[in-house]
C-alpha atoms as a PDB file:
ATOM      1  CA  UNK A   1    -176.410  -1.608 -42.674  1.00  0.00           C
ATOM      2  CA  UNK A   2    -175.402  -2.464 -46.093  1.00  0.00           C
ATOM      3  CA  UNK A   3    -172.066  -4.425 -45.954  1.00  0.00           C
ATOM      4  CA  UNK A   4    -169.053  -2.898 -48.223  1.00  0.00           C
ATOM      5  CA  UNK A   5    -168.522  -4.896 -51.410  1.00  0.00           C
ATOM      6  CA  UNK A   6    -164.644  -6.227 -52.115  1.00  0.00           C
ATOM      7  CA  UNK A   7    -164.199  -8.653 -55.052  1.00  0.00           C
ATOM      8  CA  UNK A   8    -161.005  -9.495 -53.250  1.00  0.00           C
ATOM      9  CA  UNK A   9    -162.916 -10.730 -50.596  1.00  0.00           C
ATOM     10  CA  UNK A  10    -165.500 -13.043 -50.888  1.00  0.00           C
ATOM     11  CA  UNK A  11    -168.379 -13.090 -48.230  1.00  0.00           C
ATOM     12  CA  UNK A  12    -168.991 -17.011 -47.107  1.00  0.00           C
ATOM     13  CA  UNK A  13    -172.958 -16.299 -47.068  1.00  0.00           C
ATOM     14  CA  UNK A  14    -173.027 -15.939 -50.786  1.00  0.00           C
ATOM     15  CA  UNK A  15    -170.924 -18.616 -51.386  1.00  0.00           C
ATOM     16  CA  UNK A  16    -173.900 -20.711 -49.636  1.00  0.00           C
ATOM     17  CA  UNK A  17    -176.577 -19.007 -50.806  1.00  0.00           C
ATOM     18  CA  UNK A  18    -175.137 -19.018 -54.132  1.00  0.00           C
ATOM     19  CA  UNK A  19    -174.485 -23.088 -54.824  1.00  0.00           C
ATOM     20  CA  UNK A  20    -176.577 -25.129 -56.785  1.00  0.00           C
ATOM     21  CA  UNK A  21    -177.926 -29.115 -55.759  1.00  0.00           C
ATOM     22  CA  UNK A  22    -175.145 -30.336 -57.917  1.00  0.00           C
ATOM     23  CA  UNK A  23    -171.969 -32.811 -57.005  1.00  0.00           C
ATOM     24  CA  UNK A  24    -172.695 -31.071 -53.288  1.00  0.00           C
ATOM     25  CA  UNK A  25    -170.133 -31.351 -50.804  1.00  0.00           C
ATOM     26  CA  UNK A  26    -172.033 -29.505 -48.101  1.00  0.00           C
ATOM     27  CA  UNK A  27    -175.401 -28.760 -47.410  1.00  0.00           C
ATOM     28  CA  UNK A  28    -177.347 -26.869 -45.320  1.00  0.00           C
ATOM     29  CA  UNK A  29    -180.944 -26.666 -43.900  1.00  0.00           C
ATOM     30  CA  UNK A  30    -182.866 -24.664 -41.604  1.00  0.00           C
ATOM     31  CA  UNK A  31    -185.025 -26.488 -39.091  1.00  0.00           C
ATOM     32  CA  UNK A  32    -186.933 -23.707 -37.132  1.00  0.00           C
ATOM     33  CA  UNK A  33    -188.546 -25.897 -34.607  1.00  0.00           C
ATOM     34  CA  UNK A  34    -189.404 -24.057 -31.472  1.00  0.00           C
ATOM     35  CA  UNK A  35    -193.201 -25.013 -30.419  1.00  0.00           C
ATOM     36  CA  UNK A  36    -192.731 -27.939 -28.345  1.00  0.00           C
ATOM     37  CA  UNK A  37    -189.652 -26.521 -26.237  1.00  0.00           C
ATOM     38  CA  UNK A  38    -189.578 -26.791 -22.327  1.00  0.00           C
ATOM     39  CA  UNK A  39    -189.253 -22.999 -21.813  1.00  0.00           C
ATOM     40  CA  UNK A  40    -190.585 -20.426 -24.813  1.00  0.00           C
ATOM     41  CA  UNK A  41    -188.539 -19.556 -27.519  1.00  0.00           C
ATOM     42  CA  UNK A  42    -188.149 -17.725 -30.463  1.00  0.00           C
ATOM     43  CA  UNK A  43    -185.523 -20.361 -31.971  1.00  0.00           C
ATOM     44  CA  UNK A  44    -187.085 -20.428 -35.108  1.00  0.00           C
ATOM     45  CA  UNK A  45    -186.096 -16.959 -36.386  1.00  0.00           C
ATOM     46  CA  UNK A  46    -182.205 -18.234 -36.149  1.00  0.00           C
ATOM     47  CA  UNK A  47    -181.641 -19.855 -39.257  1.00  0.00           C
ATOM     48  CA  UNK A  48    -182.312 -16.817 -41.263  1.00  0.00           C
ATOM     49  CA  UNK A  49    -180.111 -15.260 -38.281  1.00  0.00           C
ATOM     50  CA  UNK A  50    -177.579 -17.409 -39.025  1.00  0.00           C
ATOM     51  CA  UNK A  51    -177.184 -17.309 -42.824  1.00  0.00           C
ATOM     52  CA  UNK A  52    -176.690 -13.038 -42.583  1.00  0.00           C
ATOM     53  CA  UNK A  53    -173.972 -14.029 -39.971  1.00  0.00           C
ATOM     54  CA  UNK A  54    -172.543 -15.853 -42.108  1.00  0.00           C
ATOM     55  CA  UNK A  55    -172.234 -12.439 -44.637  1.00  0.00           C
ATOM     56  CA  UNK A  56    -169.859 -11.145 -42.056  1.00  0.00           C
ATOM     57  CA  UNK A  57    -167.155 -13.656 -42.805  1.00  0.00           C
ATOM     58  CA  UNK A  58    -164.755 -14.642 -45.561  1.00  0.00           C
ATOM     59  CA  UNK A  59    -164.472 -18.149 -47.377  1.00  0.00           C
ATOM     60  CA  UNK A  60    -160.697 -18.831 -46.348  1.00  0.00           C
ATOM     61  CA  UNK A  61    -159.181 -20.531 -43.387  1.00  0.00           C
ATOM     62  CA  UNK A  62    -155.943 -18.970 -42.446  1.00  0.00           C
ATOM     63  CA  UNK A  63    -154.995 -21.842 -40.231  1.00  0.00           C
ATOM     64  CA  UNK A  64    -155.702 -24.371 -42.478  1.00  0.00           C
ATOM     65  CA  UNK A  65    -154.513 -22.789 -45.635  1.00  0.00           C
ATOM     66  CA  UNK A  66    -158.262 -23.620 -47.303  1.00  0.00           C
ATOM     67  CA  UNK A  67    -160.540 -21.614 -49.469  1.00  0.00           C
ATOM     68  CA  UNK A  68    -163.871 -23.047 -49.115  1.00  0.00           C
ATOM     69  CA  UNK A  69    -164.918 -21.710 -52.365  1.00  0.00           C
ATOM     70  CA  UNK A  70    -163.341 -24.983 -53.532  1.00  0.00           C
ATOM     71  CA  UNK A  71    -165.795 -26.816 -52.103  1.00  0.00           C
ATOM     72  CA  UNK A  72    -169.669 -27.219 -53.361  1.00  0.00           C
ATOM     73  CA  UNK A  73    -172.111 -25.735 -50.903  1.00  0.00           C
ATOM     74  CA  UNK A  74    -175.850 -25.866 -51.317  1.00  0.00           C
ATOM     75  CA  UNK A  75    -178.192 -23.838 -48.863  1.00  0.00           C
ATOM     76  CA  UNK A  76    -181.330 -26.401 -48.958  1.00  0.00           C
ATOM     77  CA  UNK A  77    -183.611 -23.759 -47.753  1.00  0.00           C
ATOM     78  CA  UNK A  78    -185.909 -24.460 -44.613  1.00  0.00           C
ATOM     79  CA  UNK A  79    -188.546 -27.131 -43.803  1.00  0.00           C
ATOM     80  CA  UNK A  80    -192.246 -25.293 -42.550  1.00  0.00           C
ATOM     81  CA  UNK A  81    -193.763 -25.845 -39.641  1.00  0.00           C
ATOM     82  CA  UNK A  82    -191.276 -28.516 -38.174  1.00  0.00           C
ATOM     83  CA  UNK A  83    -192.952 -29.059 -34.792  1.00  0.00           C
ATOM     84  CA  UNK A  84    -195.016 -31.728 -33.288  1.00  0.00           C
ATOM     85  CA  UNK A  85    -195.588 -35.008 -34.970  1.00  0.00           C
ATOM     86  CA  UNK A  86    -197.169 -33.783 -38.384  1.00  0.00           C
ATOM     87  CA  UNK A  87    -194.185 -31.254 -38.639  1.00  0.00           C
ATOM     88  CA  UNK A  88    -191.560 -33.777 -37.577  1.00  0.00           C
ATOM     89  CA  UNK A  89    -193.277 -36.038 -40.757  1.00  0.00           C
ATOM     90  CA  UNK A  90    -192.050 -33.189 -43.212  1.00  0.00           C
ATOM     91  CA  UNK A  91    -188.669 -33.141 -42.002  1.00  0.00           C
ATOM     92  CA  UNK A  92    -188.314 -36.940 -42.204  1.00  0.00           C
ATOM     93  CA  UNK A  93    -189.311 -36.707 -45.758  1.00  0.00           C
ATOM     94  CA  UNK A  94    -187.150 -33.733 -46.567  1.00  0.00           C
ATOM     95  CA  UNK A  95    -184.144 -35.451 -44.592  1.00  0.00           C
ATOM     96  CA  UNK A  96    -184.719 -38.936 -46.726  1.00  0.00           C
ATOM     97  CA  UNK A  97    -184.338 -36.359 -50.069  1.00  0.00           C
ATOM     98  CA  UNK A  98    -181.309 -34.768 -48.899  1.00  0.00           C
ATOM     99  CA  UNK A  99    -179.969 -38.458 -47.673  1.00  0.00           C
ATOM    100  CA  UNK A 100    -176.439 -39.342 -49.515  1.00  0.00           C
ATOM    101  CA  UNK A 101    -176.754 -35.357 -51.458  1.00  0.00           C
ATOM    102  CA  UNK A 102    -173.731 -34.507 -49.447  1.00  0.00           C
ATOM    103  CA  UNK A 103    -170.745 -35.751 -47.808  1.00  0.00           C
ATOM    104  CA  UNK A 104    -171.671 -33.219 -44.600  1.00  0.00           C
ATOM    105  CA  UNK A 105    -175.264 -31.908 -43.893  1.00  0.00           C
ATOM    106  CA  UNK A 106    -176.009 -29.434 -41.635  1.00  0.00           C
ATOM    107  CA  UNK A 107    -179.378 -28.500 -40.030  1.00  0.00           C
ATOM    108  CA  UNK A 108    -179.406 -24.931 -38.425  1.00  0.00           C
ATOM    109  CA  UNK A 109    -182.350 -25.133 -35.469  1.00  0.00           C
ATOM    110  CA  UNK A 110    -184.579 -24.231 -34.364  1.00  0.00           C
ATOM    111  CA  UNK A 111    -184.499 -25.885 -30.715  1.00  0.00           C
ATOM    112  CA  UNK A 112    -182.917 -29.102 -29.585  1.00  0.00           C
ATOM    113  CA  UNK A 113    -186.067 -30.769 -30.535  1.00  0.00           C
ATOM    114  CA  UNK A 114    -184.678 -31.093 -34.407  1.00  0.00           C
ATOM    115  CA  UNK A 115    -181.874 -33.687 -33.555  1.00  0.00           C
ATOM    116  CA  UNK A 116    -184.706 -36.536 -33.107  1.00  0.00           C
ATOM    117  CA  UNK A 117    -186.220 -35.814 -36.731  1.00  0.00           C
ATOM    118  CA  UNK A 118    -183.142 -34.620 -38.665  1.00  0.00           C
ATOM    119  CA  UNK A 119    -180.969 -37.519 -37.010  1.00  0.00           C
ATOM    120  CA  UNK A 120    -183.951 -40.572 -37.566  1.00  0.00           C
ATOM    121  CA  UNK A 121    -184.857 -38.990 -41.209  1.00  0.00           C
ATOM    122  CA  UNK A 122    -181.094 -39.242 -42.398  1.00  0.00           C
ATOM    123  CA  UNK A 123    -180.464 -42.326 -40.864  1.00  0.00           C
ATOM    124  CA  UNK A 124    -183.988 -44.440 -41.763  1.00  0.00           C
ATOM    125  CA  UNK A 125    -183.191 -47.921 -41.671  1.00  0.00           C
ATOM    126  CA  UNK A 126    -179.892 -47.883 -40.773  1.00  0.00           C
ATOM    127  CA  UNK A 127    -180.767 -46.737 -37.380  1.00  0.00           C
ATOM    128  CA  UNK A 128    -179.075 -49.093 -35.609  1.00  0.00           C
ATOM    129  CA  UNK A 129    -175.961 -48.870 -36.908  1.00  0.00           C
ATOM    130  CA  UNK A 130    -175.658 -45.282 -36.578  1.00  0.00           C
ATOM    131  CA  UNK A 131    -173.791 -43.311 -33.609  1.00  0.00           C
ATOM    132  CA  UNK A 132    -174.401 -40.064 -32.196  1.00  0.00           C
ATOM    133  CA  UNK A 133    -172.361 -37.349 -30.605  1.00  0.00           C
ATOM    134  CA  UNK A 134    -174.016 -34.698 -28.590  1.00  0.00           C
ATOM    135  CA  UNK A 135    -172.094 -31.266 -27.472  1.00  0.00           C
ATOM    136  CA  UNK A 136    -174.732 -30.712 -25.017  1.00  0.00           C
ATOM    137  CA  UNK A 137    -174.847 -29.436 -20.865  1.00  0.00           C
ATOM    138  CA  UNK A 138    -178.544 -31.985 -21.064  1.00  0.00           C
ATOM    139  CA  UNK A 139    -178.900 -35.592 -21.354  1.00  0.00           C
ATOM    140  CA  UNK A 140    -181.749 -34.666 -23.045  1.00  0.00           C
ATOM    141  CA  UNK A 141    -183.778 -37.417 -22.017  1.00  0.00           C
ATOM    142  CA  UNK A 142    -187.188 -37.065 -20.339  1.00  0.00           C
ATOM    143  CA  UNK A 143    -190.293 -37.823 -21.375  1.00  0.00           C
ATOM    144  CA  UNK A 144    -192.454 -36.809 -24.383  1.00  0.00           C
ATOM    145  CA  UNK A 145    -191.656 -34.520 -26.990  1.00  0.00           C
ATOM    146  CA  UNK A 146    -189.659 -31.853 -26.657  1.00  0.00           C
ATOM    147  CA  UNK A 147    -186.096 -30.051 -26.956  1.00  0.00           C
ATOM    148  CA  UNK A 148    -185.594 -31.872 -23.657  1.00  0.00           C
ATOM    149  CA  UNK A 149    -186.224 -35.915 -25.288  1.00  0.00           C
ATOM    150  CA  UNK A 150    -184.169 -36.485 -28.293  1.00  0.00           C
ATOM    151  CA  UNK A 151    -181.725 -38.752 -27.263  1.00  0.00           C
ATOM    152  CA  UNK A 152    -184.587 -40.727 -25.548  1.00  0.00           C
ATOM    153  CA  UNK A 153    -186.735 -40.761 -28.592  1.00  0.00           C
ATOM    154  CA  UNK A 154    -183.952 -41.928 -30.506  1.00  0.00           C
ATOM    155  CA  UNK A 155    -183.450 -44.700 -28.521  1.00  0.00           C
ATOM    156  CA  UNK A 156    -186.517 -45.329 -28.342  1.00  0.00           C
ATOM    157  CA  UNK A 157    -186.499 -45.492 -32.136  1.00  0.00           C
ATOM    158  CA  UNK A 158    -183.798 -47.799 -32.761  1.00  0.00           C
ATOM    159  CA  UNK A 159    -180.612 -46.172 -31.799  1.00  0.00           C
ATOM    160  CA  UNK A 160    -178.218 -47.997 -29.568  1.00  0.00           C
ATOM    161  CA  UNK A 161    -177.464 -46.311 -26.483  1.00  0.00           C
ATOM    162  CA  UNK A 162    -173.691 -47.944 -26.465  1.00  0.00           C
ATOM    163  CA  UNK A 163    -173.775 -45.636 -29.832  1.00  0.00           C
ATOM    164  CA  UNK A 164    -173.992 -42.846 -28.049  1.00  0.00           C
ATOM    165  CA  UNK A 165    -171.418 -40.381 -26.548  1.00  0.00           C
ATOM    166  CA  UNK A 166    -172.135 -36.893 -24.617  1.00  0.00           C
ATOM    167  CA  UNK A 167    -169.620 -34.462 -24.032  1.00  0.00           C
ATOM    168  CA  UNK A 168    -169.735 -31.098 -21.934  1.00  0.00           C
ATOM    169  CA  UNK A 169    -172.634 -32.926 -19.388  1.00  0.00           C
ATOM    170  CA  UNK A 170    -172.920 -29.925 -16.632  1.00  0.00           C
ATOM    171  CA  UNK A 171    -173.191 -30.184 -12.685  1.00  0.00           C
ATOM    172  CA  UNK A 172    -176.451 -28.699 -11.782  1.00  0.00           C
ATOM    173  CA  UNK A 173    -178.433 -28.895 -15.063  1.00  0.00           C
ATOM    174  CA  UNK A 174    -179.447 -32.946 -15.072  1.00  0.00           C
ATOM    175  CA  UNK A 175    -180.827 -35.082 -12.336  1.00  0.00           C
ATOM    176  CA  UNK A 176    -180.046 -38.332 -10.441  1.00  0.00           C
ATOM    177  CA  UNK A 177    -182.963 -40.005 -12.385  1.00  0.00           C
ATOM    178  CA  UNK A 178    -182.014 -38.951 -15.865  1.00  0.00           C
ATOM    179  CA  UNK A 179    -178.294 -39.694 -14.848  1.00  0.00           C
ATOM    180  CA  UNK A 180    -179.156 -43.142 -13.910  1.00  0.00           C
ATOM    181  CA  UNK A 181    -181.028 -43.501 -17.337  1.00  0.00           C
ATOM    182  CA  UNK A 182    -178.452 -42.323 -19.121  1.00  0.00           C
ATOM    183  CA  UNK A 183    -176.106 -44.965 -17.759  1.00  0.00           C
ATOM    184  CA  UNK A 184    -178.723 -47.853 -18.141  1.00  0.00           C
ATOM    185  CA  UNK A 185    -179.221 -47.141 -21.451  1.00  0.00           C
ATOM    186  CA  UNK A 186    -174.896 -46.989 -21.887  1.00  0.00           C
ATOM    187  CA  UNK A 187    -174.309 -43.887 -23.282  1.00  0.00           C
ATOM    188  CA  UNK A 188    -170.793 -42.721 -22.562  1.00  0.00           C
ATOM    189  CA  UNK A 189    -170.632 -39.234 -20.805  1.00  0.00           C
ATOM    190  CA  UNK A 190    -168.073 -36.939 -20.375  1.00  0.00           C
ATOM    191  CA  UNK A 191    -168.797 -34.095 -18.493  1.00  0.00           C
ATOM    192  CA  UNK A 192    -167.873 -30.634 -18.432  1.00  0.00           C
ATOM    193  CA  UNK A 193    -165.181 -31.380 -15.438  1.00  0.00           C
ATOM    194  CA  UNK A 194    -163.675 -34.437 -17.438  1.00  0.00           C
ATOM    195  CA  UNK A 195    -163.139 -31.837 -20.506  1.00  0.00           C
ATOM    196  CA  UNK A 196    -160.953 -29.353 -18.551  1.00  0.00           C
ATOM    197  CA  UNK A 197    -158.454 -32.197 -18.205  1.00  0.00           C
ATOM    198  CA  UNK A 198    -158.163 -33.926 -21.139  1.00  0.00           C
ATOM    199  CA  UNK A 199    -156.948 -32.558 -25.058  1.00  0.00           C
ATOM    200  CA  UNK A 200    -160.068 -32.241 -26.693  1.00  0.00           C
ATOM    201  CA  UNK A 201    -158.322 -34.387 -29.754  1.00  0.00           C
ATOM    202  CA  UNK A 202    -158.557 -37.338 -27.324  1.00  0.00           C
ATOM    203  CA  UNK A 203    -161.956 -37.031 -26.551  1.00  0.00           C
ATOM    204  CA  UNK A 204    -162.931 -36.376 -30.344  1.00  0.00           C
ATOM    205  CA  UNK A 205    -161.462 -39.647 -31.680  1.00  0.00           C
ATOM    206  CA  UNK A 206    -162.624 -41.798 -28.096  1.00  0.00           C
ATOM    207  CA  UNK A 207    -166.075 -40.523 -28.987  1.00  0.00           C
ATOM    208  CA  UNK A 208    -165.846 -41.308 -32.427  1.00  0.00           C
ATOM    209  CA  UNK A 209    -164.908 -44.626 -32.206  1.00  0.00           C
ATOM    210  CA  UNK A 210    -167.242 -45.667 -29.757  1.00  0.00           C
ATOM    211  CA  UNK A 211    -170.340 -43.329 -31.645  1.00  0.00           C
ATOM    212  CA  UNK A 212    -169.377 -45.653 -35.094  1.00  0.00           C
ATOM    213  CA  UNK A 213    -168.566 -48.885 -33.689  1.00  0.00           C
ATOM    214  CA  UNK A 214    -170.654 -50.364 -35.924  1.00  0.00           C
ATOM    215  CA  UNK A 215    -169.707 -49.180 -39.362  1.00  0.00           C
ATOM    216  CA  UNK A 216    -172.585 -46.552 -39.757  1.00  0.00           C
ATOM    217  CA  UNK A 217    -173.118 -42.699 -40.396  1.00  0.00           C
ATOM    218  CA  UNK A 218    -172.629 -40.619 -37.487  1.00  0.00           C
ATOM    219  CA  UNK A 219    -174.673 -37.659 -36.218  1.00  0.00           C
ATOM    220  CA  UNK A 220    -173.452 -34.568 -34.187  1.00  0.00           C
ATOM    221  CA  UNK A 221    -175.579 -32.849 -32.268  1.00  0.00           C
ATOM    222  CA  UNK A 222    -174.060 -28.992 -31.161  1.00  0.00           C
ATOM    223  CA  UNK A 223    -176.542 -27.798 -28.543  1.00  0.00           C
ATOM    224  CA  UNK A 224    -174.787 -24.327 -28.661  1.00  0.00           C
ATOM    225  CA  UNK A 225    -176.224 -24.093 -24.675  1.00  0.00           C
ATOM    226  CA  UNK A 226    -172.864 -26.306 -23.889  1.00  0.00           C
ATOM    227  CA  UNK A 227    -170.964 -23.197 -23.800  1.00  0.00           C
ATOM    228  CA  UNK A 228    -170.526 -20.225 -21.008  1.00  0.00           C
ATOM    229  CA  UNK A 229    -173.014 -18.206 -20.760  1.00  0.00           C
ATOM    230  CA  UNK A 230    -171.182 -15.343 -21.294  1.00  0.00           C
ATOM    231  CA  UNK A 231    -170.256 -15.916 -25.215  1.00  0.00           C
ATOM    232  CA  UNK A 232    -173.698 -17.215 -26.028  1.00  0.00           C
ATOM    233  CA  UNK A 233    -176.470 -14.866 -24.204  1.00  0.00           C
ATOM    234  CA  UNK A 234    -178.924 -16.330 -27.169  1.00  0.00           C
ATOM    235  CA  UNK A 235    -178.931 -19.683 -25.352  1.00  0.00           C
ATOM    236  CA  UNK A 236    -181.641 -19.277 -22.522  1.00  0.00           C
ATOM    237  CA  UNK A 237    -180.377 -22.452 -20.597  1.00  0.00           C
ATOM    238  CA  UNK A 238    -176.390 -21.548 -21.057  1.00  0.00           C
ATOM    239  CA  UNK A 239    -175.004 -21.665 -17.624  1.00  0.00           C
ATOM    240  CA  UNK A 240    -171.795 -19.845 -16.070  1.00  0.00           C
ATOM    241  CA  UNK A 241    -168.249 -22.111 -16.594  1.00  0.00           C
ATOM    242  CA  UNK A 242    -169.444 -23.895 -19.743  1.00  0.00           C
ATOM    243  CA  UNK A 243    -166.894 -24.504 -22.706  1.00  0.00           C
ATOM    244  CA  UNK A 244    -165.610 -21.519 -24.535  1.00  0.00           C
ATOM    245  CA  UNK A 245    -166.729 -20.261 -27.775  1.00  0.00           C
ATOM    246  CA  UNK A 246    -162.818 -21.337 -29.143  1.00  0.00           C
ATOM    247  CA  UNK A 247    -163.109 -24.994 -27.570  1.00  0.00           C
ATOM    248  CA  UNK A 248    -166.883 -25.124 -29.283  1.00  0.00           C
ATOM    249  CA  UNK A 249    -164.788 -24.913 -32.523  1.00  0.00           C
ATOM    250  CA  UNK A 250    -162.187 -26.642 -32.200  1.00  0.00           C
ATOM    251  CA  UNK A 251    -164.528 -29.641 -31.105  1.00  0.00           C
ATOM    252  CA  UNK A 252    -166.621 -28.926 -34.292  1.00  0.00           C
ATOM    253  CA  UNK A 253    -163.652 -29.026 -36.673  1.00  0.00           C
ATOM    254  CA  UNK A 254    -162.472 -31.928 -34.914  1.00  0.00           C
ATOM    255  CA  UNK A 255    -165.361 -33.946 -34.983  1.00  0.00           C
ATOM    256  CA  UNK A 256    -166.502 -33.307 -38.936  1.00  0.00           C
ATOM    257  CA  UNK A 257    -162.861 -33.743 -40.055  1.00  0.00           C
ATOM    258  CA  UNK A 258    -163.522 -38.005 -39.427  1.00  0.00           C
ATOM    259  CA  UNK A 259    -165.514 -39.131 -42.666  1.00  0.00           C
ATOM    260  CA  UNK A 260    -167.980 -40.764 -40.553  1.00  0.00           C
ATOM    261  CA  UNK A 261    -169.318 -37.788 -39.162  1.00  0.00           C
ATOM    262  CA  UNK A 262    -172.190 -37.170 -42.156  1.00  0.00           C
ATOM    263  CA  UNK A 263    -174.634 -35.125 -40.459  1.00  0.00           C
ATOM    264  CA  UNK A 264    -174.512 -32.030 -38.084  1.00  0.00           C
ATOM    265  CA  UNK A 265    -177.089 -29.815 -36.376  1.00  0.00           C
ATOM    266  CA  UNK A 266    -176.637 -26.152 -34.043  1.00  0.00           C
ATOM    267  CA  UNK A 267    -179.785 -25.953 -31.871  1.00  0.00           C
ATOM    268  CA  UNK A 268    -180.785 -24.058 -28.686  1.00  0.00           C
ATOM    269  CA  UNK A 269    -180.086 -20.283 -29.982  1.00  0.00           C
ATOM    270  CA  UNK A 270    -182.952 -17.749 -29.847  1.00  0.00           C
ATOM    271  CA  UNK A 271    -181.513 -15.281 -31.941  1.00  0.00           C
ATOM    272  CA  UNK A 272    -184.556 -12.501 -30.869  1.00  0.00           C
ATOM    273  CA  UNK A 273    -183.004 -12.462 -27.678  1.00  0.00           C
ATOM    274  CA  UNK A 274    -179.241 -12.204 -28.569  1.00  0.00           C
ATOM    275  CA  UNK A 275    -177.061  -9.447 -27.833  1.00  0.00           C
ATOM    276  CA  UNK A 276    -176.774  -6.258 -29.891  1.00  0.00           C
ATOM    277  CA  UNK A 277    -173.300  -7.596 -30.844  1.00  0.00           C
ATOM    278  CA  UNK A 278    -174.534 -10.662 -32.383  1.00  0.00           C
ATOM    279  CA  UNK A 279    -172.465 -12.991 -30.726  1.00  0.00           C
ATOM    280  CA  UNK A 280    -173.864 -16.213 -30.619  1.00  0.00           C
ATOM    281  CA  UNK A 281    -175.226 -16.685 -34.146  1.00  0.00           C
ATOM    282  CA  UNK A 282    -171.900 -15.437 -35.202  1.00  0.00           C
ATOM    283  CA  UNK A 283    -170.262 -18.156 -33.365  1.00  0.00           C
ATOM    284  CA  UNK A 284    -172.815 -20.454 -34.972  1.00  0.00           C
ATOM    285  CA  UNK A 285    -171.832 -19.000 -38.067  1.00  0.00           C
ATOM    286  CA  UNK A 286    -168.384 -19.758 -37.560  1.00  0.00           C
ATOM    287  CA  UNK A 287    -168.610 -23.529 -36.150  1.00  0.00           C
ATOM    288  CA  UNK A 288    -170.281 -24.028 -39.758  1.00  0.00           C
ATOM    289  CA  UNK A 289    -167.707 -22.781 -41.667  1.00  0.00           C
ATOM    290  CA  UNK A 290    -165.198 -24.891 -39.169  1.00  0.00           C
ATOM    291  CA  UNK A 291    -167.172 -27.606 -39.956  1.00  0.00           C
ATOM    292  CA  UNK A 292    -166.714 -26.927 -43.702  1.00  0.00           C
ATOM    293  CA  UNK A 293    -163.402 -26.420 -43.165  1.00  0.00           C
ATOM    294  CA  UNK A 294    -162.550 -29.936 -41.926  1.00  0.00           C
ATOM    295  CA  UNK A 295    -164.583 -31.415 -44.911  1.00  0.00           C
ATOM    296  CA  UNK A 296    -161.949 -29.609 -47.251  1.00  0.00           C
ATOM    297  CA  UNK A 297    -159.052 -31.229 -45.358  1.00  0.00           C
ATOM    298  CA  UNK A 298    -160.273 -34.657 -44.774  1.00  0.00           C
ATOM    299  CA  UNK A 299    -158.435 -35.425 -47.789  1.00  0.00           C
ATOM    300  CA  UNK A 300    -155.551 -33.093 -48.096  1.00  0.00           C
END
């Protein structure tokens, strides 16, 4: 269905799709990894999901009083073949070109997989000194390669686990041994029954403080599966009494309005499988431009 045209109101896809790789203030990229995930998916057709989502909304924040017009967007296209270890190559190549392009990037996935690649490609040497922040109901640390080892490989690779901060960790979807790792290696969880009593503000700035103690660039990883099942039926492992589709904002804005938040990613969403209201790429849709939105305020 062909969308109505209003000159009074611009669409925030073609504001993407229409910047150019010049004096970029945000940046996207599509990541459509989906090969080596735990159960099948069809995650990689979600970034093209995604950008038509993104037609069905404006460019200006009511709450925030902020036309993101203003700011310079560049839609970086999408990386081939991502998966496995000669796919994950090409992304660490195209991630060390689109290194210091942007004050915010943002990788649409593809599966959970993409946050090992996207995350080590950005932050190359500096690995060590980097922090990450996961939105995720998975510790996402087993073995080998998969949407299920991220967090492990990047330890593995470098990253400090005392760098590391998971919020929304669910009862029921992790196991004693993978919660014992997680602790060993000193990543600070919160879990999805710590959230429901604490302002998510808090939690945003604890997490960012201990994610950057060190001084260097900070990754978020939104594994969209951390909310209810209900608001995001796209999200195969989404469980019943996960966060809400409003908190999943809020926690987005909050996170990318600290200036040492460079780097994002939204992962886990099959969009073949979503339902016929489009509901969870639209909410994908929408944590980017709340992302965006807290990039245009970090200085006002």
């Amino acid at each position: 269905m062909a969308l109505p045209h209003d000159e009074f109101w611009p669409r925030a896809g073609h504001w993407i799709a229409g910047g150019t790789q010049i004096d970029v203030d945000l940046a996207i990229v599509g990541v459509p990894a989906h090969e080596t995930s735990i159960s099948p998916t069809s995650a990689h057709t979600t970034p093209a999901a995604v950008r038509e989502a993104l037609l069905r909304y404006s460019t200006y924040s009511a709450s925030h009083d902020v036309d993101l017009a203003e700011l310079h967007a560049w839609d970086a296209g999408d990386i081939e073949n991502p998966d496995w270890e000669d796919g994950e190559a090409r992304v660490f190549a195209r991630m060390a070109e689109l290194r210091d392009t942007a004050e915010l990037l943002i990788a649409i996935g593809g599966d959970n997989s993409i946050t090992y690649s996207v995350a080590h490609g950005l932050w190359g040497d500096s690995i060590d000194r980097a922090g990450l922040i996961t939105f995720d109901a998975h510790h996402d640390i087993r073995e080998g390669i998969s949407n299920g080892s991220p967090v492990r490989r990047l330890i593995a690779a470098g990253l400090q686990g005392t760098h590391v901060v998971q919020l929304g960790i669910s009862d029921f979807a992790n196991s004693p041994e993978y919660a014992k790792r997680a602790k060993d290696y000193g990543i600070t969880v919160i879990t999805r029954d710590a959230m429901r009593t604490r302002p998510l503000k808090d939690m945003m700035d604890e997490a960012v403080e201990i994610a950057g103690a060190s001084g260097g660039p900070i990754h978020v990883d939104v594994d969209v599966d951390v909310c209810d099942r209900s608001v995001v039926p796209a999200c195969p492992a989404a469980a019943p009494g996960g966060l809400s589709a409003d908190e999943l904002r809020q926690l987005v804005f909050l996170a990318a309005s600290h200036p040492a938040v460079t780097s994002m990613d939204f992962t886990e969403i099959d969009a073949s499988i979503d339902s016929s209201d489009q509901r969870t790429v639209r909410l994908a849709a929408l944590c980017i431009l709340e992302a965006a939105t807290a990039l245009a305020t970090r200085t006002i």
